[in-house]
C-alpha atoms as a PDB file:
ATOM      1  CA  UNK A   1       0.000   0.000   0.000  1.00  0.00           C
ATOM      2  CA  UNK A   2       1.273   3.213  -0.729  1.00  0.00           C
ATOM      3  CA  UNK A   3       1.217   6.217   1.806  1.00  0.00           C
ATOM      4  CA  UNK A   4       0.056   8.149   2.864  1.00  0.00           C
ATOM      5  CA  UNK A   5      -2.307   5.331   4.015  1.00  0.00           C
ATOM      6  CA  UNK A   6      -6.104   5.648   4.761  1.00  0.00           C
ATOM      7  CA  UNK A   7      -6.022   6.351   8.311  1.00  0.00           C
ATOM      8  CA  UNK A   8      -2.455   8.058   8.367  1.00  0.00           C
ATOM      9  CA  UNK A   9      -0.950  11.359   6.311  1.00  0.00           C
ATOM     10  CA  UNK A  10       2.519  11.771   6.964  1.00  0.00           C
ATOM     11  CA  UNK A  11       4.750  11.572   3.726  1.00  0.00           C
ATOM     12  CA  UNK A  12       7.593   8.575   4.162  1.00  0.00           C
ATOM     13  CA  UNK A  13      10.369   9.353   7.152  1.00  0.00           C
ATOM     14  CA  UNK A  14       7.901  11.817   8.863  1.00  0.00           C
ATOM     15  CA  UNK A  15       7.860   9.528  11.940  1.00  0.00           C
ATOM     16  CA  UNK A  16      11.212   7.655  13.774  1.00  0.00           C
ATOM     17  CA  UNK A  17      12.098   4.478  14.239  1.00  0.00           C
ATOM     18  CA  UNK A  18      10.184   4.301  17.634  1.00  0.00           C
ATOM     19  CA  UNK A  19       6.767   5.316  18.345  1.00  0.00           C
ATOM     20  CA  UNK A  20       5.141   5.789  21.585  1.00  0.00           C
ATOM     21  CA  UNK A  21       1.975   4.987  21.632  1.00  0.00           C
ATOM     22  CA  UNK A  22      -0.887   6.736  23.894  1.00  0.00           C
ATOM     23  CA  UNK A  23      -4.938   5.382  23.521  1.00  0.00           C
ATOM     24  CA  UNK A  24      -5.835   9.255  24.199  1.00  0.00           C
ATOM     25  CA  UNK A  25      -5.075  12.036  21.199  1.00  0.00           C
ATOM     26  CA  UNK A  26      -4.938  14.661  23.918  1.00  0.00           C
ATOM     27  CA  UNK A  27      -2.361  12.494  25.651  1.00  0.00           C
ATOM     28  CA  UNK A  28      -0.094  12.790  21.974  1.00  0.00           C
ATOM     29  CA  UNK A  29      -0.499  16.202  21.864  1.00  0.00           C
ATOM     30  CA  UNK A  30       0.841  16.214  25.929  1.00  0.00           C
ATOM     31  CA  UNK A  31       3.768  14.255  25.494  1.00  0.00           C
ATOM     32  CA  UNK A  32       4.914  16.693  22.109  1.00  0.00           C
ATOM     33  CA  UNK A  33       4.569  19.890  24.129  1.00  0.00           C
ATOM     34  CA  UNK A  34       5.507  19.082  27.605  1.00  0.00           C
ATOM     35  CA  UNK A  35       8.687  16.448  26.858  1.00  0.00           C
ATOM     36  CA  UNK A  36       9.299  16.465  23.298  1.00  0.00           C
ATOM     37  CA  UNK A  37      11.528  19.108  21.465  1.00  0.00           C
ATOM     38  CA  UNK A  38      11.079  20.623  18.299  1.00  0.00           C
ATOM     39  CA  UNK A  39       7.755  18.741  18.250  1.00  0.00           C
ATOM     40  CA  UNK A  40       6.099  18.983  14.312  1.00  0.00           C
ATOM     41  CA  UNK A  41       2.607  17.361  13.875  1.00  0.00           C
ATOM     42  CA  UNK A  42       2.741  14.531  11.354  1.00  0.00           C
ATOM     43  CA  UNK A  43      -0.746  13.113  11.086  1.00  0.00           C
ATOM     44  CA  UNK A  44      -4.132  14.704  12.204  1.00  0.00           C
ATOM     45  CA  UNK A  45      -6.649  12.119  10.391  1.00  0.00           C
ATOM     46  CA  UNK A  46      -9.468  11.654  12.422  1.00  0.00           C
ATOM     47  CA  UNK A  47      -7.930  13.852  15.167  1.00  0.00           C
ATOM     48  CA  UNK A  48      -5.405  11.228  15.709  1.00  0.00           C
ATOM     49  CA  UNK A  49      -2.607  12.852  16.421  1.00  0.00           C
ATOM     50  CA  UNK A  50       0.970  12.027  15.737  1.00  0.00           C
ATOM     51  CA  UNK A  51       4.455  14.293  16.503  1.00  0.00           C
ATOM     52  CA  UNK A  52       7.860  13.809  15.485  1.00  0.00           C
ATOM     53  CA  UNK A  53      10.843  15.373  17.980  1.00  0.00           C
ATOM     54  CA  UNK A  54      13.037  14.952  20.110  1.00  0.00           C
ATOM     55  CA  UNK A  55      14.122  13.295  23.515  1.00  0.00           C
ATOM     56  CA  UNK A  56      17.492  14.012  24.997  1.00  0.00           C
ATOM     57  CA  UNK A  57      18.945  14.724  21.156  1.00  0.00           C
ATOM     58  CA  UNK A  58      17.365  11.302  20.417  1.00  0.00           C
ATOM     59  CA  UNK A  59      14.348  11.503  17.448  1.00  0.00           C
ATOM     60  CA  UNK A  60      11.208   9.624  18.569  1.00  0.00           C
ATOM     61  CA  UNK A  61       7.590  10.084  17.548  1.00  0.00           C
ATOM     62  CA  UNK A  62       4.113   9.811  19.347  1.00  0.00           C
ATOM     63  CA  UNK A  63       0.680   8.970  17.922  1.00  0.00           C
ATOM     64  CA  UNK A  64      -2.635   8.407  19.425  1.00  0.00           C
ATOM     65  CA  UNK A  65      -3.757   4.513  18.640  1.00  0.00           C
ATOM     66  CA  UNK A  66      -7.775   5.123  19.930  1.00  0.00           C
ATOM     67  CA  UNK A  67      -9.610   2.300  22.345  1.00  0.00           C
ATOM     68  CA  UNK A  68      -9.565  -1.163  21.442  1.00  0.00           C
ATOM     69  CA  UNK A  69      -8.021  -4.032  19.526  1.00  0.00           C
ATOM     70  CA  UNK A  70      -9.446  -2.934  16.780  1.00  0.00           C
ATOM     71  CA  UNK A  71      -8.214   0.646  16.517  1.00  0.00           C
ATOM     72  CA  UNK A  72      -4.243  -0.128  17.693  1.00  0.00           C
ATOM     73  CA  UNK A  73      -4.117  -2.488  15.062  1.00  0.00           C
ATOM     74  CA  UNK A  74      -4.974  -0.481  11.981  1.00  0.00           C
ATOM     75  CA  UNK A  75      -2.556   2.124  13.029  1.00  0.00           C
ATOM     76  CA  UNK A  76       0.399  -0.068  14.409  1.00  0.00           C
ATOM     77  CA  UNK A  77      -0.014  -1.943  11.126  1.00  0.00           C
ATOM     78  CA  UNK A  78       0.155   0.549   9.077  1.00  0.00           C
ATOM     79  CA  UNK A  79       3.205   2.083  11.217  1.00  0.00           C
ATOM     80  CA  UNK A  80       4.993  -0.739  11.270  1.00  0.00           C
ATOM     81  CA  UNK A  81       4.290  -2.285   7.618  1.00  0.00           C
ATOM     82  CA  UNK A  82       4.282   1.002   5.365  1.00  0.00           C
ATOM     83  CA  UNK A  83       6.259   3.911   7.569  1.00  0.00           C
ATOM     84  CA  UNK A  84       8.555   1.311   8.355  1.00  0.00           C
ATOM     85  CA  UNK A  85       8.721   2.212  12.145  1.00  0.00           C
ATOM     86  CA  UNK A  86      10.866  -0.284  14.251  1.00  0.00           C
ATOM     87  CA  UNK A  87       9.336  -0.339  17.814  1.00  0.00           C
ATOM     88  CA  UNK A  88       5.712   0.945  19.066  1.00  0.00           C
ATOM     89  CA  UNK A  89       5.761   1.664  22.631  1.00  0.00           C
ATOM     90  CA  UNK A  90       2.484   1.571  23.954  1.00  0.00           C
ATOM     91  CA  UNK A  91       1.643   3.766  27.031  1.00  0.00           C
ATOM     92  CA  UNK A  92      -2.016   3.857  28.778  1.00  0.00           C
ATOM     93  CA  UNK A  93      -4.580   2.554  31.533  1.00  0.00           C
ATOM     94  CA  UNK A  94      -4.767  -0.638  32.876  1.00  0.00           C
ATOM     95  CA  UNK A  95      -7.334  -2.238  35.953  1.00  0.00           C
ATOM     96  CA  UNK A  96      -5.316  -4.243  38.222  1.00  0.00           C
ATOM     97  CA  UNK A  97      -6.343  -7.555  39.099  1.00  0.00           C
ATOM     98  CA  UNK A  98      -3.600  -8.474  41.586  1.00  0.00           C
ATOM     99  CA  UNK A  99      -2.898  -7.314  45.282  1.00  0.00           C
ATOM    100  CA  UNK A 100       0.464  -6.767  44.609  1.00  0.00           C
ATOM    101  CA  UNK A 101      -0.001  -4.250  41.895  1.00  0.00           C
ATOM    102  CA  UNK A 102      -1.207  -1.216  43.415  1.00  0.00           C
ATOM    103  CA  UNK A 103      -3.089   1.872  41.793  1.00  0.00           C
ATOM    104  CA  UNK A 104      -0.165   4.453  40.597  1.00  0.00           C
ATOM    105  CA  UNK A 105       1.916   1.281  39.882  1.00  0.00           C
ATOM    106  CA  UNK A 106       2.944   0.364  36.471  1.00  0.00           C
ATOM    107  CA  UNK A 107       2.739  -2.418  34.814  1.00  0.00           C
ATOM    108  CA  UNK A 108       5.218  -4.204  31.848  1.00  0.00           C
ATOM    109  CA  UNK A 109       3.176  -6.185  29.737  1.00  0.00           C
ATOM    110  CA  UNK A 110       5.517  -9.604  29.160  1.00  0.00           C
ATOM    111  CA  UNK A 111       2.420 -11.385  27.407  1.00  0.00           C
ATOM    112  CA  UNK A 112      -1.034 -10.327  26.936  1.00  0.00           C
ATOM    113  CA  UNK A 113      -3.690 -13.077  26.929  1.00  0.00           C
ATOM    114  CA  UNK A 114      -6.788 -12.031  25.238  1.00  0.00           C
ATOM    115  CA  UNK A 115     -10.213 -13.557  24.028  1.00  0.00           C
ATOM    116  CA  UNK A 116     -10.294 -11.005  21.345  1.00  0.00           C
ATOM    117  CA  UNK A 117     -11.607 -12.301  18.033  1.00  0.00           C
ATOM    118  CA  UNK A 118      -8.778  -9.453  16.257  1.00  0.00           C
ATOM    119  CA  UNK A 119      -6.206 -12.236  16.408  1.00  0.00           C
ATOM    120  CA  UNK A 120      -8.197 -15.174  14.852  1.00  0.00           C
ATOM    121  CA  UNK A 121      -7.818 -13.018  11.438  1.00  0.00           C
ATOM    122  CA  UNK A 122      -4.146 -14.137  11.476  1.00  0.00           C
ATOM    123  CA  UNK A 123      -4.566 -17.612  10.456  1.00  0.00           C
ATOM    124  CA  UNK A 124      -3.513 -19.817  13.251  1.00  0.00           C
ATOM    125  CA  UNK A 125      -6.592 -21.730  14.755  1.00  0.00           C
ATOM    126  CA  UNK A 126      -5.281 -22.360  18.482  1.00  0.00           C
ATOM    127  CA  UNK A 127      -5.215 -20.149  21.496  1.00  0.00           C
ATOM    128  CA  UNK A 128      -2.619 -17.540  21.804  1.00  0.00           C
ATOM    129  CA  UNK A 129      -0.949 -14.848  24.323  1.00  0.00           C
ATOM    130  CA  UNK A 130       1.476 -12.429  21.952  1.00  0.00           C
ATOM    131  CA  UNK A 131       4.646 -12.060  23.894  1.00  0.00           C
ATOM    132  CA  UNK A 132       6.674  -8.238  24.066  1.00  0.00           C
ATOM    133  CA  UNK A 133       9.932  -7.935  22.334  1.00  0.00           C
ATOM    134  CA  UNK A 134      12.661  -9.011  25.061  1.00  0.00           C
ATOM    135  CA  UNK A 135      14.998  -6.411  23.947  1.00  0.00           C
ATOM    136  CA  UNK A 136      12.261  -3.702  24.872  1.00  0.00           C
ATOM    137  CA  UNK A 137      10.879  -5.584  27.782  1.00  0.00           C
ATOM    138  CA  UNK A 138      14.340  -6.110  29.700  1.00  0.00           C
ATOM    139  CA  UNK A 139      15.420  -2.666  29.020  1.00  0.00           C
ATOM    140  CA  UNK A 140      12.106  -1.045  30.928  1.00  0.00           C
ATOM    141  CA  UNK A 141      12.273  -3.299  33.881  1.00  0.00           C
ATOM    142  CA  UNK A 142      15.940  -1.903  34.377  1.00  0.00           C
ATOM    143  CA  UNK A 143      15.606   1.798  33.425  1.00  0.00           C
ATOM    144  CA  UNK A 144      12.410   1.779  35.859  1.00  0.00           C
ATOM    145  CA  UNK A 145      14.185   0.253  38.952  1.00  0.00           C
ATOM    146  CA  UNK A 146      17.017   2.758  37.945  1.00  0.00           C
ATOM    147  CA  UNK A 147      14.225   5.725  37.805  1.00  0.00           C
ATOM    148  CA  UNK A 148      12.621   4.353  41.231  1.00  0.00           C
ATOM    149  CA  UNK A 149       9.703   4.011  39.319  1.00  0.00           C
ATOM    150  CA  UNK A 150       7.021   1.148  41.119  1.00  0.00           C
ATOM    151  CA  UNK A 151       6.760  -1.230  38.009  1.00  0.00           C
ATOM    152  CA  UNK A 152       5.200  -4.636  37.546  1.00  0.00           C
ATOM    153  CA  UNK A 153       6.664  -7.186  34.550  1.00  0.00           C
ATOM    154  CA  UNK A 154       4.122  -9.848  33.852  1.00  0.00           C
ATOM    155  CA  UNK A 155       0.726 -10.924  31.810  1.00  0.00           C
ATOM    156  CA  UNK A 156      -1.805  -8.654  31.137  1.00  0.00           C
ATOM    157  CA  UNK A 157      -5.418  -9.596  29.835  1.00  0.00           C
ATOM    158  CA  UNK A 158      -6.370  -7.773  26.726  1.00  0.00           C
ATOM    159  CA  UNK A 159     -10.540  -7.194  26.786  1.00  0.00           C
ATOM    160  CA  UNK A 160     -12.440  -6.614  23.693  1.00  0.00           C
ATOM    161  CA  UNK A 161     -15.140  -4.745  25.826  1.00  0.00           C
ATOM    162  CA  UNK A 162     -14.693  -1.886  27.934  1.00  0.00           C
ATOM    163  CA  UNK A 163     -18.228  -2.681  30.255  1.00  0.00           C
ATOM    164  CA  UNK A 164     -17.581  -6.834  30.525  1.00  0.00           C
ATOM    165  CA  UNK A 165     -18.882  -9.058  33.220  1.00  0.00           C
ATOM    166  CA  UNK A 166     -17.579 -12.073  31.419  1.00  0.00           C
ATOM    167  CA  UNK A 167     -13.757 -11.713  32.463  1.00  0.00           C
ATOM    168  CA  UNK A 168     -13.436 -14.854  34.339  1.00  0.00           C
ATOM    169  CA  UNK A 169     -10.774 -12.598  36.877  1.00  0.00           C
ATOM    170  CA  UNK A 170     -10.025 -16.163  39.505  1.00  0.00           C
ATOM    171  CA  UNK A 171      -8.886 -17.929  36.919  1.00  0.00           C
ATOM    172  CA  UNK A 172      -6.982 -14.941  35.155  1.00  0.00           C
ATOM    173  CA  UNK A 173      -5.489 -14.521  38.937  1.00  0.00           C
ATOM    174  CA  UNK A 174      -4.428 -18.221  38.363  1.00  0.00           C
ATOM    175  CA  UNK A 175      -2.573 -17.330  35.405  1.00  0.00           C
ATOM    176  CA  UNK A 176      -0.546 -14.265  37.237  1.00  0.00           C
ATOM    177  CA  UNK A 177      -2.179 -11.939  35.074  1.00  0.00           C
ATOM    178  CA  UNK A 178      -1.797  -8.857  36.766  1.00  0.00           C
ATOM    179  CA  UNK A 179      -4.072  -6.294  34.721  1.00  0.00           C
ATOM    180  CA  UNK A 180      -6.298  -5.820  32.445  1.00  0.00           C
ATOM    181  CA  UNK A 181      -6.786  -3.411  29.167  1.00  0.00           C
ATOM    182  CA  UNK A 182      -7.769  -3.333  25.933  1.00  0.00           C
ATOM    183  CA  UNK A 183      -5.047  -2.972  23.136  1.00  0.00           C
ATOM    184  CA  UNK A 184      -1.477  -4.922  23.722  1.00  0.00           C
ATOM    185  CA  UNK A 185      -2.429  -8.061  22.022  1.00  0.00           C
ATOM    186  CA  UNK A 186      -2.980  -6.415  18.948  1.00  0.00           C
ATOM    187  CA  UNK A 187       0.256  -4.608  19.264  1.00  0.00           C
ATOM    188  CA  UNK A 188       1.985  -7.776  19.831  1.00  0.00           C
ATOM    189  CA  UNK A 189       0.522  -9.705  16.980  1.00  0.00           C
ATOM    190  CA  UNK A 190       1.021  -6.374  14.582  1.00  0.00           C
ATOM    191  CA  UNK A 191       4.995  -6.800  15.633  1.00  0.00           C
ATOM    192  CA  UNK A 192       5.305 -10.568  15.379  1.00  0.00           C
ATOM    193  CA  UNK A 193       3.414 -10.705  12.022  1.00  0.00           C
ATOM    194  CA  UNK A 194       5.609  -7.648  10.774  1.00  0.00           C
ATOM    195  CA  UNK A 195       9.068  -8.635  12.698  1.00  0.00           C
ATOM    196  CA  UNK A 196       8.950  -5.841  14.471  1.00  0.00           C
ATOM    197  CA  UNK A 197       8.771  -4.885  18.280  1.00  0.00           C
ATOM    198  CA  UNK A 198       6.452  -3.939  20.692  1.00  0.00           C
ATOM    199  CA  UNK A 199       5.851  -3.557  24.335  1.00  0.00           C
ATOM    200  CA  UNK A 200       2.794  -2.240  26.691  1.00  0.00           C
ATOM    201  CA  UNK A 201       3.538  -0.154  29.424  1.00  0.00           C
ATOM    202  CA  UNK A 202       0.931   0.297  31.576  1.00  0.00           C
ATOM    203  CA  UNK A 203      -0.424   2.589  34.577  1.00  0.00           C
ATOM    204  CA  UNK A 204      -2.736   1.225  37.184  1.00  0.00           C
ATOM    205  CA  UNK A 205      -5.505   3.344  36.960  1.00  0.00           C
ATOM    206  CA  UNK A 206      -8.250   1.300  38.795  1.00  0.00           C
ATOM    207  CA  UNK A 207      -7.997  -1.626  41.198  1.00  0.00           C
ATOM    208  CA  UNK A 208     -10.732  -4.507  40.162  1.00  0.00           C
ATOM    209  CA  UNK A 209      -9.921  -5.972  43.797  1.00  0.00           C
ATOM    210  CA  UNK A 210     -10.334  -2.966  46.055  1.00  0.00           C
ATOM    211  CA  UNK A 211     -12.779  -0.348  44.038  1.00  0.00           C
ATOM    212  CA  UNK A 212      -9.608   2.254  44.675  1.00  0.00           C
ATOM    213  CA  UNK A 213      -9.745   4.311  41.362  1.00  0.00           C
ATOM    214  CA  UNK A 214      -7.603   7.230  40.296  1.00  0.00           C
ATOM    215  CA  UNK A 215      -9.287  10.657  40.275  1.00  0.00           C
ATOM    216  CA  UNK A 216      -8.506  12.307  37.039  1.00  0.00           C
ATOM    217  CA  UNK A 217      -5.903  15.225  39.050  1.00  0.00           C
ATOM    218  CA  UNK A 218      -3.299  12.255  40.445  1.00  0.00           C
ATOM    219  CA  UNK A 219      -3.987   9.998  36.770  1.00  0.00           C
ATOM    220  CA  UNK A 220      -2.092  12.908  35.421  1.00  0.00           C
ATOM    221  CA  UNK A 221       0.819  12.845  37.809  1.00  0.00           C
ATOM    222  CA  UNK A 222       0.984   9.274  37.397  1.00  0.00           C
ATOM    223  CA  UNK A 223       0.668   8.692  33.914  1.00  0.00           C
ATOM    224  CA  UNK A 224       4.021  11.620  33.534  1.00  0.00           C
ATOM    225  CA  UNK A 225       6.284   8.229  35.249  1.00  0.00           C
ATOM    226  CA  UNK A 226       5.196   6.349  32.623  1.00  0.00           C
ATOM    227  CA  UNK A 227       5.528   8.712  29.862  1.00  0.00           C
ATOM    228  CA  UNK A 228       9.319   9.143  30.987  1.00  0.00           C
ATOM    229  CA  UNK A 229      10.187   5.449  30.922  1.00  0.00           C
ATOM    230  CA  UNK A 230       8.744   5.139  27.838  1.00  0.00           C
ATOM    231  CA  UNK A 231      10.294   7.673  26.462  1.00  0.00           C
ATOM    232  CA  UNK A 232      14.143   7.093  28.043  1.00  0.00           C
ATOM    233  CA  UNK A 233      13.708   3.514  26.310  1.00  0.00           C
ATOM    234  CA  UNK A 234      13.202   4.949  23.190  1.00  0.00           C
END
Protein backbone atom coordinates (compact mmCIF):
# COMPACT_ATOMS: atom_id res chain seq x y z
CA UNK A 1 0.00 0.00 0.00
CA UNK A 2 1.27 3.21 -0.73
CA UNK A 3 1.22 6.22 1.81
CA UNK A 4 0.06 8.15 2.86
CA UNK A 5 -2.31 5.33 4.01
CA UNK A 6 -6.10 5.65 4.76
CA UNK A 7 -6.02 6.35 8.31
CA UNK A 8 -2.45 8.06 8.37
CA UNK A 9 -0.95 11.36 6.31
CA UNK A 10 2.52 11.77 6.96
CA UNK A 11 4.75 11.57 3.73
CA UNK A 12 7.59 8.57 4.16
CA UNK A 13 10.37 9.35 7.15
CA UNK A 14 7.90 11.82 8.86
CA UNK A 15 7.86 9.53 11.94
CA UNK A 16 11.21 7.65 13.77
CA UNK A 17 12.10 4.48 14.24
CA UNK A 18 10.18 4.30 17.63
CA UNK A 19 6.77 5.32 18.35
CA UNK A 20 5.14 5.79 21.58
CA UNK A 21 1.97 4.99 21.63
CA UNK A 22 -0.89 6.74 23.89
CA UNK A 23 -4.94 5.38 23.52
CA UNK A 24 -5.83 9.26 24.20
CA UNK A 25 -5.08 12.04 21.20
CA UNK A 26 -4.94 14.66 23.92
CA UNK A 27 -2.36 12.49 25.65
CA UNK A 28 -0.09 12.79 21.97
CA UNK A 29 -0.50 16.20 21.86
CA UNK A 30 0.84 16.21 25.93
CA UNK A 31 3.77 14.25 25.49
CA UNK A 32 4.91 16.69 22.11
CA UNK A 33 4.57 19.89 24.13
CA UNK A 34 5.51 19.08 27.60
CA UNK A 35 8.69 16.45 26.86
CA UNK A 36 9.30 16.47 23.30
CA UNK A 37 11.53 19.11 21.46
CA UNK A 38 11.08 20.62 18.30
CA UNK A 39 7.76 18.74 18.25
CA UNK A 40 6.10 18.98 14.31
CA UNK A 41 2.61 17.36 13.88
CA UNK A 42 2.74 14.53 11.35
CA UNK A 43 -0.75 13.11 11.09
CA UNK A 44 -4.13 14.70 12.20
CA UNK A 45 -6.65 12.12 10.39
CA UNK A 46 -9.47 11.65 12.42
CA UNK A 47 -7.93 13.85 15.17
CA UNK A 48 -5.40 11.23 15.71
CA UNK A 49 -2.61 12.85 16.42
CA UNK A 50 0.97 12.03 15.74
CA UNK A 51 4.45 14.29 16.50
CA UNK A 52 7.86 13.81 15.49
CA UNK A 53 10.84 15.37 17.98
CA UNK A 54 13.04 14.95 20.11
CA UNK A 55 14.12 13.29 23.51
CA UNK A 56 17.49 14.01 25.00
CA UNK A 57 18.94 14.72 21.16
CA UNK A 58 17.37 11.30 20.42
CA UNK A 59 14.35 11.50 17.45
CA UNK A 60 11.21 9.62 18.57
CA UNK A 61 7.59 10.08 17.55
CA UNK A 62 4.11 9.81 19.35
CA UNK A 63 0.68 8.97 17.92
CA UNK A 64 -2.63 8.41 19.42
CA UNK A 65 -3.76 4.51 18.64
CA UNK A 66 -7.78 5.12 19.93
CA UNK A 67 -9.61 2.30 22.34
CA UNK A 68 -9.56 -1.16 21.44
CA UNK A 69 -8.02 -4.03 19.53
CA UNK A 70 -9.45 -2.93 16.78
CA UNK A 71 -8.21 0.65 16.52
CA UNK A 72 -4.24 -0.13 17.69
CA UNK A 73 -4.12 -2.49 15.06
CA UNK A 74 -4.97 -0.48 11.98
CA UNK A 75 -2.56 2.12 13.03
CA UNK A 76 0.40 -0.07 14.41
CA UNK A 77 -0.01 -1.94 11.13
CA UNK A 78 0.15 0.55 9.08
CA UNK A 79 3.21 2.08 11.22
CA UNK A 80 4.99 -0.74 11.27
CA UNK A 81 4.29 -2.28 7.62
CA UNK A 82 4.28 1.00 5.36
CA UNK A 83 6.26 3.91 7.57
CA UNK A 84 8.56 1.31 8.36
CA UNK A 85 8.72 2.21 12.15
CA UNK A 86 10.87 -0.28 14.25
CA UNK A 87 9.34 -0.34 17.81
CA UNK A 88 5.71 0.95 19.07
CA UNK A 89 5.76 1.66 22.63
CA UNK A 90 2.48 1.57 23.95
CA UNK A 91 1.64 3.77 27.03
CA UNK A 92 -2.02 3.86 28.78
CA UNK A 93 -4.58 2.55 31.53
CA UNK A 94 -4.77 -0.64 32.88
CA UNK A 95 -7.33 -2.24 35.95
CA UNK A 96 -5.32 -4.24 38.22
CA UNK A 97 -6.34 -7.56 39.10
CA UNK A 98 -3.60 -8.47 41.59
CA UNK A 99 -2.90 -7.31 45.28
CA UNK A 100 0.46 -6.77 44.61
CA UNK A 101 0.00 -4.25 41.89
CA UNK A 102 -1.21 -1.22 43.42
CA UNK A 103 -3.09 1.87 41.79
CA UNK A 104 -0.17 4.45 40.60
CA UNK A 105 1.92 1.28 39.88
CA UNK A 106 2.94 0.36 36.47
CA UNK A 107 2.74 -2.42 34.81
CA UNK A 108 5.22 -4.20 31.85
CA UNK A 109 3.18 -6.18 29.74
CA UNK A 110 5.52 -9.60 29.16
CA UNK A 111 2.42 -11.39 27.41
CA UNK A 112 -1.03 -10.33 26.94
CA UNK A 113 -3.69 -13.08 26.93
CA UNK A 114 -6.79 -12.03 25.24
CA UNK A 115 -10.21 -13.56 24.03
CA UNK A 116 -10.29 -11.00 21.34
CA UNK A 117 -11.61 -12.30 18.03
CA UNK A 118 -8.78 -9.45 16.26
CA UNK A 119 -6.21 -12.24 16.41
CA UNK A 120 -8.20 -15.17 14.85
CA UNK A 121 -7.82 -13.02 11.44
CA UNK A 122 -4.15 -14.14 11.48
CA UNK A 123 -4.57 -17.61 10.46
CA UNK A 124 -3.51 -19.82 13.25
CA UNK A 125 -6.59 -21.73 14.75
CA UNK A 126 -5.28 -22.36 18.48
CA UNK A 127 -5.21 -20.15 21.50
CA UNK A 128 -2.62 -17.54 21.80
CA UNK A 129 -0.95 -14.85 24.32
CA UNK A 130 1.48 -12.43 21.95
CA UNK A 131 4.65 -12.06 23.89
CA UNK A 132 6.67 -8.24 24.07
CA UNK A 133 9.93 -7.93 22.33
CA UNK A 134 12.66 -9.01 25.06
CA UNK A 135 15.00 -6.41 23.95
CA UNK A 136 12.26 -3.70 24.87
CA UNK A 137 10.88 -5.58 27.78
CA UNK A 138 14.34 -6.11 29.70
CA UNK A 139 15.42 -2.67 29.02
CA UNK A 140 12.11 -1.05 30.93
CA UNK A 141 12.27 -3.30 33.88
CA UNK A 142 15.94 -1.90 34.38
CA UNK A 143 15.61 1.80 33.42
CA UNK A 144 12.41 1.78 35.86
CA UNK A 145 14.19 0.25 38.95
CA UNK A 146 17.02 2.76 37.95
CA UNK A 147 14.22 5.72 37.80
CA UNK A 148 12.62 4.35 41.23
CA UNK A 149 9.70 4.01 39.32
CA UNK A 150 7.02 1.15 41.12
CA UNK A 151 6.76 -1.23 38.01
CA UNK A 152 5.20 -4.64 37.55
CA UNK A 153 6.66 -7.19 34.55
CA UNK A 154 4.12 -9.85 33.85
CA UNK A 155 0.73 -10.92 31.81
CA UNK A 156 -1.80 -8.65 31.14
CA UNK A 157 -5.42 -9.60 29.83
CA UNK A 158 -6.37 -7.77 26.73
CA UNK A 159 -10.54 -7.19 26.79
CA UNK A 160 -12.44 -6.61 23.69
CA UNK A 161 -15.14 -4.75 25.83
CA UNK A 162 -14.69 -1.89 27.93
CA UNK A 163 -18.23 -2.68 30.26
CA UNK A 164 -17.58 -6.83 30.52
CA UNK A 165 -18.88 -9.06 33.22
CA UNK A 166 -17.58 -12.07 31.42
CA UNK A 167 -13.76 -11.71 32.46
CA UNK A 168 -13.44 -14.85 34.34
CA UNK A 169 -10.77 -12.60 36.88
CA UNK A 170 -10.02 -16.16 39.50
CA UNK A 171 -8.89 -17.93 36.92
CA UNK A 172 -6.98 -14.94 35.16
CA UNK A 173 -5.49 -14.52 38.94
CA UNK A 174 -4.43 -18.22 38.36
CA UNK A 175 -2.57 -17.33 35.40
CA UNK A 176 -0.55 -14.27 37.24
CA UNK A 177 -2.18 -11.94 35.07
CA UNK A 178 -1.80 -8.86 36.77
CA UNK A 179 -4.07 -6.29 34.72
CA UNK A 180 -6.30 -5.82 32.45
CA UNK A 181 -6.79 -3.41 29.17
CA UNK A 182 -7.77 -3.33 25.93
CA UNK A 183 -5.05 -2.97 23.14
CA UNK A 184 -1.48 -4.92 23.72
CA UNK A 185 -2.43 -8.06 22.02
CA UNK A 186 -2.98 -6.41 18.95
CA UNK A 187 0.26 -4.61 19.26
CA UNK A 188 1.98 -7.78 19.83
CA UNK A 189 0.52 -9.70 16.98
CA UNK A 190 1.02 -6.37 14.58
CA UNK A 191 4.99 -6.80 15.63
CA UNK A 192 5.30 -10.57 15.38
CA UNK A 193 3.41 -10.70 12.02
CA UNK A 194 5.61 -7.65 10.77
CA UNK A 195 9.07 -8.63 12.70
CA UNK A 196 8.95 -5.84 14.47
CA UNK A 197 8.77 -4.88 18.28
CA UNK A 198 6.45 -3.94 20.69
CA UNK A 199 5.85 -3.56 24.34
CA UNK A 200 2.79 -2.24 26.69
CA UNK A 201 3.54 -0.15 29.42
CA UNK A 202 0.93 0.30 31.58
CA UNK A 203 -0.42 2.59 34.58
CA UNK A 204 -2.74 1.22 37.18
CA UNK A 205 -5.50 3.34 36.96
CA UNK A 206 -8.25 1.30 38.79
CA UNK A 207 -8.00 -1.63 41.20
CA UNK A 208 -10.73 -4.51 40.16
CA UNK A 209 -9.92 -5.97 43.80
CA UNK A 210 -10.33 -2.97 46.06
CA UNK A 211 -12.78 -0.35 44.04
CA UNK A 212 -9.61 2.25 44.67
CA UNK A 213 -9.75 4.31 41.36
CA UNK A 214 -7.60 7.23 40.30
CA UNK A 215 -9.29 10.66 40.28
CA UNK A 216 -8.51 12.31 37.04
CA UNK A 217 -5.90 15.22 39.05
CA UNK A 218 -3.30 12.25 40.44
CA UNK A 219 -3.99 10.00 36.77
CA UNK A 220 -2.09 12.91 35.42
CA UNK A 221 0.82 12.84 37.81
CA UNK A 222 0.98 9.27 37.40
CA UNK A 223 0.67 8.69 33.91
CA UNK A 224 4.02 11.62 33.53
CA UNK A 225 6.28 8.23 35.25
CA UNK A 226 5.20 6.35 32.62
CA UNK A 227 5.53 8.71 29.86
CA UNK A 228 9.32 9.14 30.99
CA UNK A 229 10.19 5.45 30.92
CA UNK A 230 8.74 5.14 27.84
CA UNK A 231 10.29 7.67 26.46
CA UNK A 232 14.14 7.09 28.04
CA UNK A 233 13.71 3.51 26.31
CA UNK A 234 13.20 4.95 23.19
Amino acid sequence: MPIPTPHINAPAGAFADTVLMPGDPLRSKLVAEKFLENAELVNNVRGVQGYTGTWKGKRVSVMASGMGASSIGIYSYELFAFYDVKNIIRIGSAGAMNEKVKVRDLVIGMSAYNKSSYLKNFGFSGDNAPCADYGLLSKAVETAKTMNIPAHCGPLFTSEVFYDGGIDMPVLQKLGVLAVEMEAAALYMNAALTGKSALAICTISDHLITGEALPAEDRQNSFLDMIRLGLEIA
